[in-house]
C-alpha atoms as a PDB file:
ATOM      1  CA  UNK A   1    -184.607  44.756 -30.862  1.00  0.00           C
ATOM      2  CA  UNK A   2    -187.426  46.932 -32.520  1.00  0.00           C
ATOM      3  CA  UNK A   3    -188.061  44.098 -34.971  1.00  0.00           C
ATOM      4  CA  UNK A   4    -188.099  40.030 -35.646  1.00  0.00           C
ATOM      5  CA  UNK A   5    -185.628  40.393 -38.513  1.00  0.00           C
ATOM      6  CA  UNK A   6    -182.954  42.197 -36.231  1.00  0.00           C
ATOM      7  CA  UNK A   7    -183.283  39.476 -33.504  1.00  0.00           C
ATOM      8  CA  UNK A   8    -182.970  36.847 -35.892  1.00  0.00           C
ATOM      9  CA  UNK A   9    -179.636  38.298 -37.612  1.00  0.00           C
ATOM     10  CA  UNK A  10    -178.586  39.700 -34.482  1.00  0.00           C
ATOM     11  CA  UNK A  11    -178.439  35.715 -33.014  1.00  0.00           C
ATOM     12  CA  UNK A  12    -177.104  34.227 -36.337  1.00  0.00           C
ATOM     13  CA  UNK A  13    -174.193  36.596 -36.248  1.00  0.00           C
ATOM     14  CA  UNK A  14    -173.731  35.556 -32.886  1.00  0.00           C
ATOM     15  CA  UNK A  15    -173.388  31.903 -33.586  1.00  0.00           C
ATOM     16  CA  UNK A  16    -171.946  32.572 -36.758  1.00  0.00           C
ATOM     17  CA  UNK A  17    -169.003  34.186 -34.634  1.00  0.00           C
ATOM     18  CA  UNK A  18    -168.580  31.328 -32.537  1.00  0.00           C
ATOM     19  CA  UNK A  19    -167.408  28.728 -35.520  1.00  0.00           C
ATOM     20  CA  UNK A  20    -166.144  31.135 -38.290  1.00  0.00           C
ATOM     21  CA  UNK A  21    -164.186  33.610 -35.868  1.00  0.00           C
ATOM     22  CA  UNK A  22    -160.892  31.454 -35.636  1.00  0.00           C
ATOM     23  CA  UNK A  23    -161.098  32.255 -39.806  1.00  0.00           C
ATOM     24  CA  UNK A  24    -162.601  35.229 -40.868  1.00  0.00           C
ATOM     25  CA  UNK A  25    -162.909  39.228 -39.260  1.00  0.00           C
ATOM     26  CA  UNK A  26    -165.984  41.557 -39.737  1.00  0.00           C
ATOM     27  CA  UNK A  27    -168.810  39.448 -38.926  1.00  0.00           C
ATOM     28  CA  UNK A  28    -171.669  41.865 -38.693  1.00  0.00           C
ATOM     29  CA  UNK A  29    -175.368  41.593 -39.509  1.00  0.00           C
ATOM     30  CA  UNK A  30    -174.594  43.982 -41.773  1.00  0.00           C
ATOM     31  CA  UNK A  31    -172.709  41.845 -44.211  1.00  0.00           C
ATOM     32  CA  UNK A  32    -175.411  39.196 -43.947  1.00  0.00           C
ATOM     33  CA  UNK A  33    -178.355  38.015 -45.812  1.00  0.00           C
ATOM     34  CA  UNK A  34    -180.823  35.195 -44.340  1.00  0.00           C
ATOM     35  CA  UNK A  35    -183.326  33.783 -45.278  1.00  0.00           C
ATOM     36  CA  UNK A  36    -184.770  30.442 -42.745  1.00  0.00           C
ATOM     37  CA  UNK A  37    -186.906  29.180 -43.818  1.00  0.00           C
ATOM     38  CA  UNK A  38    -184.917  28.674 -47.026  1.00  0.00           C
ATOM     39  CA  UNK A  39    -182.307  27.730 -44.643  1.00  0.00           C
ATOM     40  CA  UNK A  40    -180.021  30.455 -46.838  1.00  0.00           C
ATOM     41  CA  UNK A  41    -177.033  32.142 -45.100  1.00  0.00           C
ATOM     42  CA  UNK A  42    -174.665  34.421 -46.829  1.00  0.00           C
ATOM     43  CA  UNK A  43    -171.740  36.333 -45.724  1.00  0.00           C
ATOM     44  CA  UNK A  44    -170.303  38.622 -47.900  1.00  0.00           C
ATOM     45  CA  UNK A  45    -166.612  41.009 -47.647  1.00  0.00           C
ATOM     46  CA  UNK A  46    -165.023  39.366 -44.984  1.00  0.00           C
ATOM     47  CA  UNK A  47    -161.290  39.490 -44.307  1.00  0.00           C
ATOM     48  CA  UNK A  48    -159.471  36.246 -43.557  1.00  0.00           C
ATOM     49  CA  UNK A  49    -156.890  36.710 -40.110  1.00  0.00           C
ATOM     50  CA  UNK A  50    -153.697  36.508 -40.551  1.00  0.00           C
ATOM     51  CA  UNK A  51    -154.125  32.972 -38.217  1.00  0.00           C
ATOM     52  CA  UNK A  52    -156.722  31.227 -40.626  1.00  0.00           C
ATOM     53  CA  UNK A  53    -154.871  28.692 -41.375  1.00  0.00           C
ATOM     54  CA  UNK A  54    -152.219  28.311 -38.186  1.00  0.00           C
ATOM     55  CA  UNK A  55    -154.365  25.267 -36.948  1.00  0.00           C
ATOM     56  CA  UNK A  56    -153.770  23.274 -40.147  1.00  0.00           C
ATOM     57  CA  UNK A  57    -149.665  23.435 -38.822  1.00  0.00           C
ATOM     58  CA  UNK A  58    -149.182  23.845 -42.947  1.00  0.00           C
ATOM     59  CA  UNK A  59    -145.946  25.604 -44.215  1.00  0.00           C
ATOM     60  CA  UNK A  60    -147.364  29.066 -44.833  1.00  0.00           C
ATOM     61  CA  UNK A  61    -148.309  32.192 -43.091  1.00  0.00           C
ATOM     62  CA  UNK A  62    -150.742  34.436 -44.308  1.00  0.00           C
ATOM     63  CA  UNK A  63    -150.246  37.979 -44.724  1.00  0.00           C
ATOM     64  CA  UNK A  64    -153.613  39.345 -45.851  1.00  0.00           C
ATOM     65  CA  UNK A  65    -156.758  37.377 -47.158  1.00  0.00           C
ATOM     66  CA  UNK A  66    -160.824  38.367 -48.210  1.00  0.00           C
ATOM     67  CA  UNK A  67    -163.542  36.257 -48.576  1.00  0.00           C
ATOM     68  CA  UNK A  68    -165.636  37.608 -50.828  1.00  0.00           C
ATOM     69  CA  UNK A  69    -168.626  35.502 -50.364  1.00  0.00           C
ATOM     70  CA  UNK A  70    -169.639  32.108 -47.686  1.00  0.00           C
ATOM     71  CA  UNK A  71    -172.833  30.714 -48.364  1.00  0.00           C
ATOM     72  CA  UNK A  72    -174.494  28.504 -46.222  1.00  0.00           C
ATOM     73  CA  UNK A  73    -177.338  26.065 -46.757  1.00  0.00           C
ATOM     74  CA  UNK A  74    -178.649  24.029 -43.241  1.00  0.00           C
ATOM     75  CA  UNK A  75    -181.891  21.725 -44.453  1.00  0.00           C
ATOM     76  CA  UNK A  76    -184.020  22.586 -41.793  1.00  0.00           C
ATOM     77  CA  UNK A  77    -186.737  19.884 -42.738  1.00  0.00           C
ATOM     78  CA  UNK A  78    -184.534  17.197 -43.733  1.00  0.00           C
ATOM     79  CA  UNK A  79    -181.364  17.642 -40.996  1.00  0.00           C
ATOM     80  CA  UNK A  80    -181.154  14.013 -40.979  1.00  0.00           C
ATOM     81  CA  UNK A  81    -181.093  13.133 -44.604  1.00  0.00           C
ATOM     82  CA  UNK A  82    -179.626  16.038 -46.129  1.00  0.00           C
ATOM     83  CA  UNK A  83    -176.233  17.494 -45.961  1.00  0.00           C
ATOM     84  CA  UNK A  84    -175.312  20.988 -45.190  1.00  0.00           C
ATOM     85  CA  UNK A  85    -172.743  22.882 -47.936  1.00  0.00           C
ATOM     86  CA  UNK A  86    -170.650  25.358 -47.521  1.00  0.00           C
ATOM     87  CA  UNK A  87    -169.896  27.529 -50.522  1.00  0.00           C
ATOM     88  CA  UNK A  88    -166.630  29.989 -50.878  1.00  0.00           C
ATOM     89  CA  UNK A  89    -166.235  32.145 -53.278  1.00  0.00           C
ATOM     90  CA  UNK A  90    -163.802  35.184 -54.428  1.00  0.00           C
ATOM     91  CA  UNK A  91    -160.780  34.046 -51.966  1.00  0.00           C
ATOM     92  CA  UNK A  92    -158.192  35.476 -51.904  1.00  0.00           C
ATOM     93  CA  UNK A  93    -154.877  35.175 -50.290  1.00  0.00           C
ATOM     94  CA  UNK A  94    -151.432  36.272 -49.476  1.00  0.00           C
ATOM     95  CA  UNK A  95    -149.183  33.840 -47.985  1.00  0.00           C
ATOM     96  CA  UNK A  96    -145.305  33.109 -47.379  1.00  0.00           C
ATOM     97  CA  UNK A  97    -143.716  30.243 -45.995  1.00  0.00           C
ATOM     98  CA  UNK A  98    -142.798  30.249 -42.500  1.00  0.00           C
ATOM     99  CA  UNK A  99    -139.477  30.342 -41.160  1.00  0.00           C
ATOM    100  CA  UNK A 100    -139.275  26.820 -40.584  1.00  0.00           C
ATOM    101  CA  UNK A 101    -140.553  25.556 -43.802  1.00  0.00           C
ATOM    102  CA  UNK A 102    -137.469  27.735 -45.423  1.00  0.00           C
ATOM    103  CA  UNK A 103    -135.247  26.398 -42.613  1.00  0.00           C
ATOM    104  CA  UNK A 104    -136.070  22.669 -43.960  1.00  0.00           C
ATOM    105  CA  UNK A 105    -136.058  23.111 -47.591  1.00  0.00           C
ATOM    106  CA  UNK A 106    -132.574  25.297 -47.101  1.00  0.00           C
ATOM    107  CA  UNK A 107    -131.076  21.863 -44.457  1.00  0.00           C
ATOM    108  CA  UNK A 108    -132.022  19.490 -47.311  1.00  0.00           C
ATOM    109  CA  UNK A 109    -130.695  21.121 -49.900  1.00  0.00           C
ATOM    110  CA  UNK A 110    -127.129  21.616 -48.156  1.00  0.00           C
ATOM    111  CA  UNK A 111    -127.446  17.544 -47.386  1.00  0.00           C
ATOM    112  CA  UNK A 112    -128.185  16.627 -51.034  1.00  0.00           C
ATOM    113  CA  UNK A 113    -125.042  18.859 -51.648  1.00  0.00           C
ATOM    114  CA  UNK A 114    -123.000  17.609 -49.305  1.00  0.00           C
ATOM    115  CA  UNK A 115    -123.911  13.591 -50.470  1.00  0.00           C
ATOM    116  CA  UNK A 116    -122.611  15.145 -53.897  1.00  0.00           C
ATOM    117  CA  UNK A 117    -119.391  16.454 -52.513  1.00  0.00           C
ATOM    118  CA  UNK A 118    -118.918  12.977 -50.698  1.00  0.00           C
ATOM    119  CA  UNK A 119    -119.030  11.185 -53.662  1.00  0.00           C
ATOM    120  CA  UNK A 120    -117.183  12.840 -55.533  1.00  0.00           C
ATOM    121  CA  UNK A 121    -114.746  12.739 -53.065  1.00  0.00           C
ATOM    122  CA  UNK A 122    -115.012   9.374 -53.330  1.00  0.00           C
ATOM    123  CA  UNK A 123    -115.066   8.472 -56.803  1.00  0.00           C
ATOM    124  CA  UNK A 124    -112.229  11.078 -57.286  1.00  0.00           C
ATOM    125  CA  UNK A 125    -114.012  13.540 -59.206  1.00  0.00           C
ATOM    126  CA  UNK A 126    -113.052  16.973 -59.523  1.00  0.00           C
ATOM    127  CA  UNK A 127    -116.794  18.725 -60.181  1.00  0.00           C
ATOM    128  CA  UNK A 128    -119.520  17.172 -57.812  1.00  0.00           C
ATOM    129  CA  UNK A 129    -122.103  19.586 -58.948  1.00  0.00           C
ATOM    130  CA  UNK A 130    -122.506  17.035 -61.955  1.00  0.00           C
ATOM    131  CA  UNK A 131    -123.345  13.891 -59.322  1.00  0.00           C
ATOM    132  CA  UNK A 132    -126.452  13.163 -58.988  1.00  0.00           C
ATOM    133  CA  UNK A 133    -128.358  15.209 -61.177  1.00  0.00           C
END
């Protein structure tokens, strides 16, 4: 490394890697701006992976995402007593629902459907699309 600047963004893209690279693609010390002793970090033009959000088991799937910006702010002289933050900003996101989340939605609706028919089979009704509604 030919100067302290390099080193230093050099090592916080490493670590940087290490937490955010579950999430995001194109972590390079290009993309970044620090400053420490502000305790500043910023990350600009990243693309989300398509497995982002896979470890929060919701009912999507994403298909294509960018972060435009993720700001960081660590306290360095007050660790204890101050928090870090986080900032994102300019996300954006492409998602579907999984297969599943269809799969359940499409299995309820045919048993709400088929409660109707049942009582309207029972009541002797000729139209149970009218039950329950």
């Amino acid at each position: 490394f030919t100067d302290m600047n390099t080193f230093v963004a050099s090592l916080a893209t490493r670590i940087l890697s290490r937490y955010l690279g579950d999430y995001v693609e194109g972590l390079d010390s290009k993309n970044l701006e620090i400053s420490l002793l502000s305790g500043s970090v910023e990350l600009r033009n990243l693309k989300l992976k398509t497995s982002s959000l896979a470890k929060l088991d919701l009912p999507i799937t994403v298909k294509e995402g960018y972060l435009g910006r993720l700001h960081l702010y660590i306290p360095w002289r007050n660790l204890s007593g101050e928090a870090a933050v986080i900032r994102l900003e300019e996300v954006y996101m492409l998602a579907t629902q999984t297969k599943e989340a269809v799969d359940e939605n499409l299995t309820k609706e045919l048993a709400a459907k088929l409660s109707r028919l049942q009582l309207a089979e029972l009541l002797g009704k000729d139209q149970p699309d009218n039950l329950g509604e």
